[in-house]
N, C-alpha and C. Protein backbone atom coordinates (compact mmCIF):
# COMPACT_ATOMS: atom_id res chain seq x y z
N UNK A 1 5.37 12.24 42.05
CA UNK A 1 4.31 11.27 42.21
C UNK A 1 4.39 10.69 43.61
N UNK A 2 3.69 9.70 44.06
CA UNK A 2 3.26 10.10 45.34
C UNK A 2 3.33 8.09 45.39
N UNK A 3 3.82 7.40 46.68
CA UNK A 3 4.07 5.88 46.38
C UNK A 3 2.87 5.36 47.01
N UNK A 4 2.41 4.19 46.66
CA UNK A 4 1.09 3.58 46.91
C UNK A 4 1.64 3.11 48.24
N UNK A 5 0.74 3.11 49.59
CA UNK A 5 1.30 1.75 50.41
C UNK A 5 0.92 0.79 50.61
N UNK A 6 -0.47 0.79 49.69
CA UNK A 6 -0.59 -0.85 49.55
C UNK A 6 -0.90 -1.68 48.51
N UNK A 7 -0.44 -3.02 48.95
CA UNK A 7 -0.24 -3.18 47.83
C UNK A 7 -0.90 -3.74 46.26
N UNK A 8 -0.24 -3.63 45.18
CA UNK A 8 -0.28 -3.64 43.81
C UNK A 8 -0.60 -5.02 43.15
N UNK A 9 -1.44 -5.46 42.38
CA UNK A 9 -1.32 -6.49 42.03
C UNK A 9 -0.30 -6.54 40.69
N UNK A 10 -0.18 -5.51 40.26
CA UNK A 10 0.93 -5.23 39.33
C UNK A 10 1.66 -4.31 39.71
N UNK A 11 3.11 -4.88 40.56
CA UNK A 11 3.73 -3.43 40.61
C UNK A 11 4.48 -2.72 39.86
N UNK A 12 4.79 -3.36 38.69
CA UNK A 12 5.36 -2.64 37.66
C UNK A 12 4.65 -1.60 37.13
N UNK A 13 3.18 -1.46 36.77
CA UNK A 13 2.50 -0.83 36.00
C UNK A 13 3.01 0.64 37.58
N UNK A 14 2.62 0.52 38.32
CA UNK A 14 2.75 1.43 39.83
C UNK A 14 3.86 2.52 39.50
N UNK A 15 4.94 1.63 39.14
CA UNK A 15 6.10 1.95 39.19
C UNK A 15 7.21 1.94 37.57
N UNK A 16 6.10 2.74 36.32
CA UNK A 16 6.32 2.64 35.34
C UNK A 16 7.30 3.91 34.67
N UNK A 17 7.07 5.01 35.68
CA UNK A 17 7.34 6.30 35.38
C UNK A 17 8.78 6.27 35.67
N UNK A 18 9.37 4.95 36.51
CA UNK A 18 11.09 5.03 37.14
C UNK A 18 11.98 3.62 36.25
N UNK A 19 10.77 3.18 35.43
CA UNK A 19 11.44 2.07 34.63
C UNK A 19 12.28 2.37 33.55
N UNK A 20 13.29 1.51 33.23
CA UNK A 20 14.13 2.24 32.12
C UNK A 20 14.51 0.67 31.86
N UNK A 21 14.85 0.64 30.55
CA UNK A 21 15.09 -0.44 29.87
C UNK A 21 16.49 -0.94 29.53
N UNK A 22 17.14 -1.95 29.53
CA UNK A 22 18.47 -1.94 29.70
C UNK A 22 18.56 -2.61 28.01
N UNK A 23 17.62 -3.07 27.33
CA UNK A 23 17.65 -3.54 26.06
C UNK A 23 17.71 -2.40 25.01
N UNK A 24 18.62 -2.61 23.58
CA UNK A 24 19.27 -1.78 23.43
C UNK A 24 18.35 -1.93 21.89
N UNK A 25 17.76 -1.12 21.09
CA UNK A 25 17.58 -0.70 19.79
C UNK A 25 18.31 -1.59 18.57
N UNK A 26 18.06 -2.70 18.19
CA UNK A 26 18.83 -3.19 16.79
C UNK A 26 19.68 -1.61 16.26
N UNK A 27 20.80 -2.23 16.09
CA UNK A 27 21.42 -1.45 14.66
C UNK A 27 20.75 -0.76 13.76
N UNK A 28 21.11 0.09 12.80
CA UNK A 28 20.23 0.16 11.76
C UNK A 28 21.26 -0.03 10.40
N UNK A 29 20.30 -0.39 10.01
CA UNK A 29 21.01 -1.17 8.43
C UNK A 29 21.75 -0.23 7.64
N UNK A 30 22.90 -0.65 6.94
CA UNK A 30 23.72 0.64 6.58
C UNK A 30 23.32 0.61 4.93
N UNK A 31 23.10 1.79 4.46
CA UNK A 31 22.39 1.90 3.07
C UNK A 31 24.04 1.51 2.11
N UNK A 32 23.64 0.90 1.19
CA UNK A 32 24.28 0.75 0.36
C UNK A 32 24.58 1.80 -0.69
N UNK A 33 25.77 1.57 -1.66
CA UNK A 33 25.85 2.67 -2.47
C UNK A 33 25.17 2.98 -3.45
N UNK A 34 24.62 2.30 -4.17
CA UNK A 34 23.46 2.46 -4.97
C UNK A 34 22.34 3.05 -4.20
N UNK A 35 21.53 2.84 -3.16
CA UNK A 35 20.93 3.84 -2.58
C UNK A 35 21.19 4.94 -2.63
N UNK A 36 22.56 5.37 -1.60
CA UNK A 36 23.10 6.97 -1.34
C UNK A 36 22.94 7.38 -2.80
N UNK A 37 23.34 6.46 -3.84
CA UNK A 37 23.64 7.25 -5.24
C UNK A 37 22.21 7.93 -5.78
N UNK A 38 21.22 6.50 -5.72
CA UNK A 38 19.90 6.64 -6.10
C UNK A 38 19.40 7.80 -5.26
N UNK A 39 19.45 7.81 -3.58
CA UNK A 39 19.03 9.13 -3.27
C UNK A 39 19.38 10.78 -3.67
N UNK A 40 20.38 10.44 -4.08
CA UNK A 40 21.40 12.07 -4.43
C UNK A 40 20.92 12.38 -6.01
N UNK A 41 20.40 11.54 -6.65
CA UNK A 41 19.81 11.60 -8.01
C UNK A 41 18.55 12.22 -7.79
N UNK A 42 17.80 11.16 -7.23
CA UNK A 42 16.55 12.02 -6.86
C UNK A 42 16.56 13.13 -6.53
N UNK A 43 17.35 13.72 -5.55
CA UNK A 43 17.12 15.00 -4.97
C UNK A 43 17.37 16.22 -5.92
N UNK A 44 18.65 15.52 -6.91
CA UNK A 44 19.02 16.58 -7.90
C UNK A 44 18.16 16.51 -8.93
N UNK A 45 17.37 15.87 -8.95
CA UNK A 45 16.30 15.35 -10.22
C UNK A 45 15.32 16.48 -9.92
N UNK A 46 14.76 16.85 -8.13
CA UNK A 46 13.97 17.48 -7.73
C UNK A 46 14.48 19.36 -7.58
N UNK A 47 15.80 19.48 -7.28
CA UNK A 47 15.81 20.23 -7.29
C UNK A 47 16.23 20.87 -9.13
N UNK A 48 16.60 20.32 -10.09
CA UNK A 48 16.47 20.91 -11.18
C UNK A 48 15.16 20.63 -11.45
N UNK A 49 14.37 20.51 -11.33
CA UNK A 49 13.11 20.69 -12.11
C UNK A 49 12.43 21.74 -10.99
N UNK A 50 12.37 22.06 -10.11
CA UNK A 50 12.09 23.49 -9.24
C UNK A 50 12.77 24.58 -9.93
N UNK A 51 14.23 24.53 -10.01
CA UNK A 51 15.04 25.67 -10.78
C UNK A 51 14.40 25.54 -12.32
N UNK A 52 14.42 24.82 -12.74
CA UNK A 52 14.12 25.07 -14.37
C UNK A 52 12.67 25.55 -14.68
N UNK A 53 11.64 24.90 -13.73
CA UNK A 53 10.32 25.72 -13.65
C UNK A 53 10.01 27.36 -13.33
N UNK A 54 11.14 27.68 -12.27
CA UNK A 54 11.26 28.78 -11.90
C UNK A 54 11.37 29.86 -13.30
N UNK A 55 12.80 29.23 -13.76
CA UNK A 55 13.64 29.54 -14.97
C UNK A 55 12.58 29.89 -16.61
N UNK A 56 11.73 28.77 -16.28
CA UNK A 56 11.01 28.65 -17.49
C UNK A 56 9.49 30.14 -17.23
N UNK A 57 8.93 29.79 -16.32
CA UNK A 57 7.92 30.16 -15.80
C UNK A 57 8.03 32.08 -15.32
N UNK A 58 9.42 32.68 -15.22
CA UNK A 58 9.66 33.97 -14.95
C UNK A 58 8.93 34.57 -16.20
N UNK A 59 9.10 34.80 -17.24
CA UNK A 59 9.02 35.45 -18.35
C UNK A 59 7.30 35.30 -18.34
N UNK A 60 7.00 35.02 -18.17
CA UNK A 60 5.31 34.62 -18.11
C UNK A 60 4.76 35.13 -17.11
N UNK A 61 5.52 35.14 -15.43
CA UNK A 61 4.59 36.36 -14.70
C UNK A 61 5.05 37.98 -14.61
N UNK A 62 6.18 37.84 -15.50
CA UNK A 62 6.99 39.13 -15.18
C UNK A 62 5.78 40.42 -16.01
N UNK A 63 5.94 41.31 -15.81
CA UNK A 63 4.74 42.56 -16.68
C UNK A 63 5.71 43.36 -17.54
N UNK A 64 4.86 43.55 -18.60
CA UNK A 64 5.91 44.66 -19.71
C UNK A 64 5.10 45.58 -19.56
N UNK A 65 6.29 46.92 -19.53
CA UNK A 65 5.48 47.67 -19.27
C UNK A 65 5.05 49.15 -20.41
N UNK A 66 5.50 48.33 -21.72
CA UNK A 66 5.17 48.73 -22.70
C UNK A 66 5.50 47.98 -24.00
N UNK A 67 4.25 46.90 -24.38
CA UNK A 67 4.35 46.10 -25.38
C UNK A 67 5.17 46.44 -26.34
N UNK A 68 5.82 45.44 -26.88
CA UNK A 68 6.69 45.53 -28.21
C UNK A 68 5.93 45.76 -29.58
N UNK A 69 4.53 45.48 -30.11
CA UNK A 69 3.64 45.68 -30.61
C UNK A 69 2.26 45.93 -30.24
N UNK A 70 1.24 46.30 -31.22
CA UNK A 70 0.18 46.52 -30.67
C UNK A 70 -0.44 45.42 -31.51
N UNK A 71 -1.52 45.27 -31.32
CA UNK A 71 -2.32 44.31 -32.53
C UNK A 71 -3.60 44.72 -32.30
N UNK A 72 -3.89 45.14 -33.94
CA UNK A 72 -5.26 45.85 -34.00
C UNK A 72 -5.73 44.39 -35.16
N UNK A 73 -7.59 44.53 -34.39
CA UNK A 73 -8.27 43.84 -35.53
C UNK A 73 -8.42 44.42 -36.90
N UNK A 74 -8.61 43.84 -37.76
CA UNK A 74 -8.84 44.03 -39.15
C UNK A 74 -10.37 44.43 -39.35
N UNK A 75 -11.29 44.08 -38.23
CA UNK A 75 -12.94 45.20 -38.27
C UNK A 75 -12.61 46.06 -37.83
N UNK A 76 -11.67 46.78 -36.85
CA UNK A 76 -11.50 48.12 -36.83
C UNK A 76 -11.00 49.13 -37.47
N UNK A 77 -10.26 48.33 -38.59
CA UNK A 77 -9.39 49.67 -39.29
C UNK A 77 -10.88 50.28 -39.98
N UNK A 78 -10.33 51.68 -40.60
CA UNK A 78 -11.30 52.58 -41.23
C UNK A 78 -10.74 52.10 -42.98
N UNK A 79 -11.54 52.24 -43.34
CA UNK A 79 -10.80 51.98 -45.06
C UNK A 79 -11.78 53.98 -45.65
């Protein structure tokens, strides 16, 4: 960037791209154990119900590829 030589009625705004801040970010709050616990529940809450859907839900898209029975209507038989 290229410096103005004259001058700024704001020279900070001028000279914003070389500013750096010496003030520092608050802490961040440390989660308690009931949280961590409550979070690790949830997650296992989420991931068994993905596995058990999976689990449940195979047998239903899987294809047979030769039925265990047939099933005929009762208007088609011949008497």
């Amino acid at each position: 960037m290229f410096r103005r030589r004259e001058p700024v009625p704001f020279a900070f705004t001028a000279e914003a791209d070389t500013f750096r801040s010496n003030v520092a970010p608050p802490p961040r709050k440390r989660s308690s154990a009931g949280q961590i616990a409550g979070r690790c529940l949830f997650g296992l809450t989420l991931a068994a119900g993905i596995a058990g859907s999976l689990i449940l839900g195979m047998p239903a898209l899987s294809q047979d590829p030769s039925p265990a029975q047939t099933q005929h209507s009762v208007a088609s038989d011949d008497r």
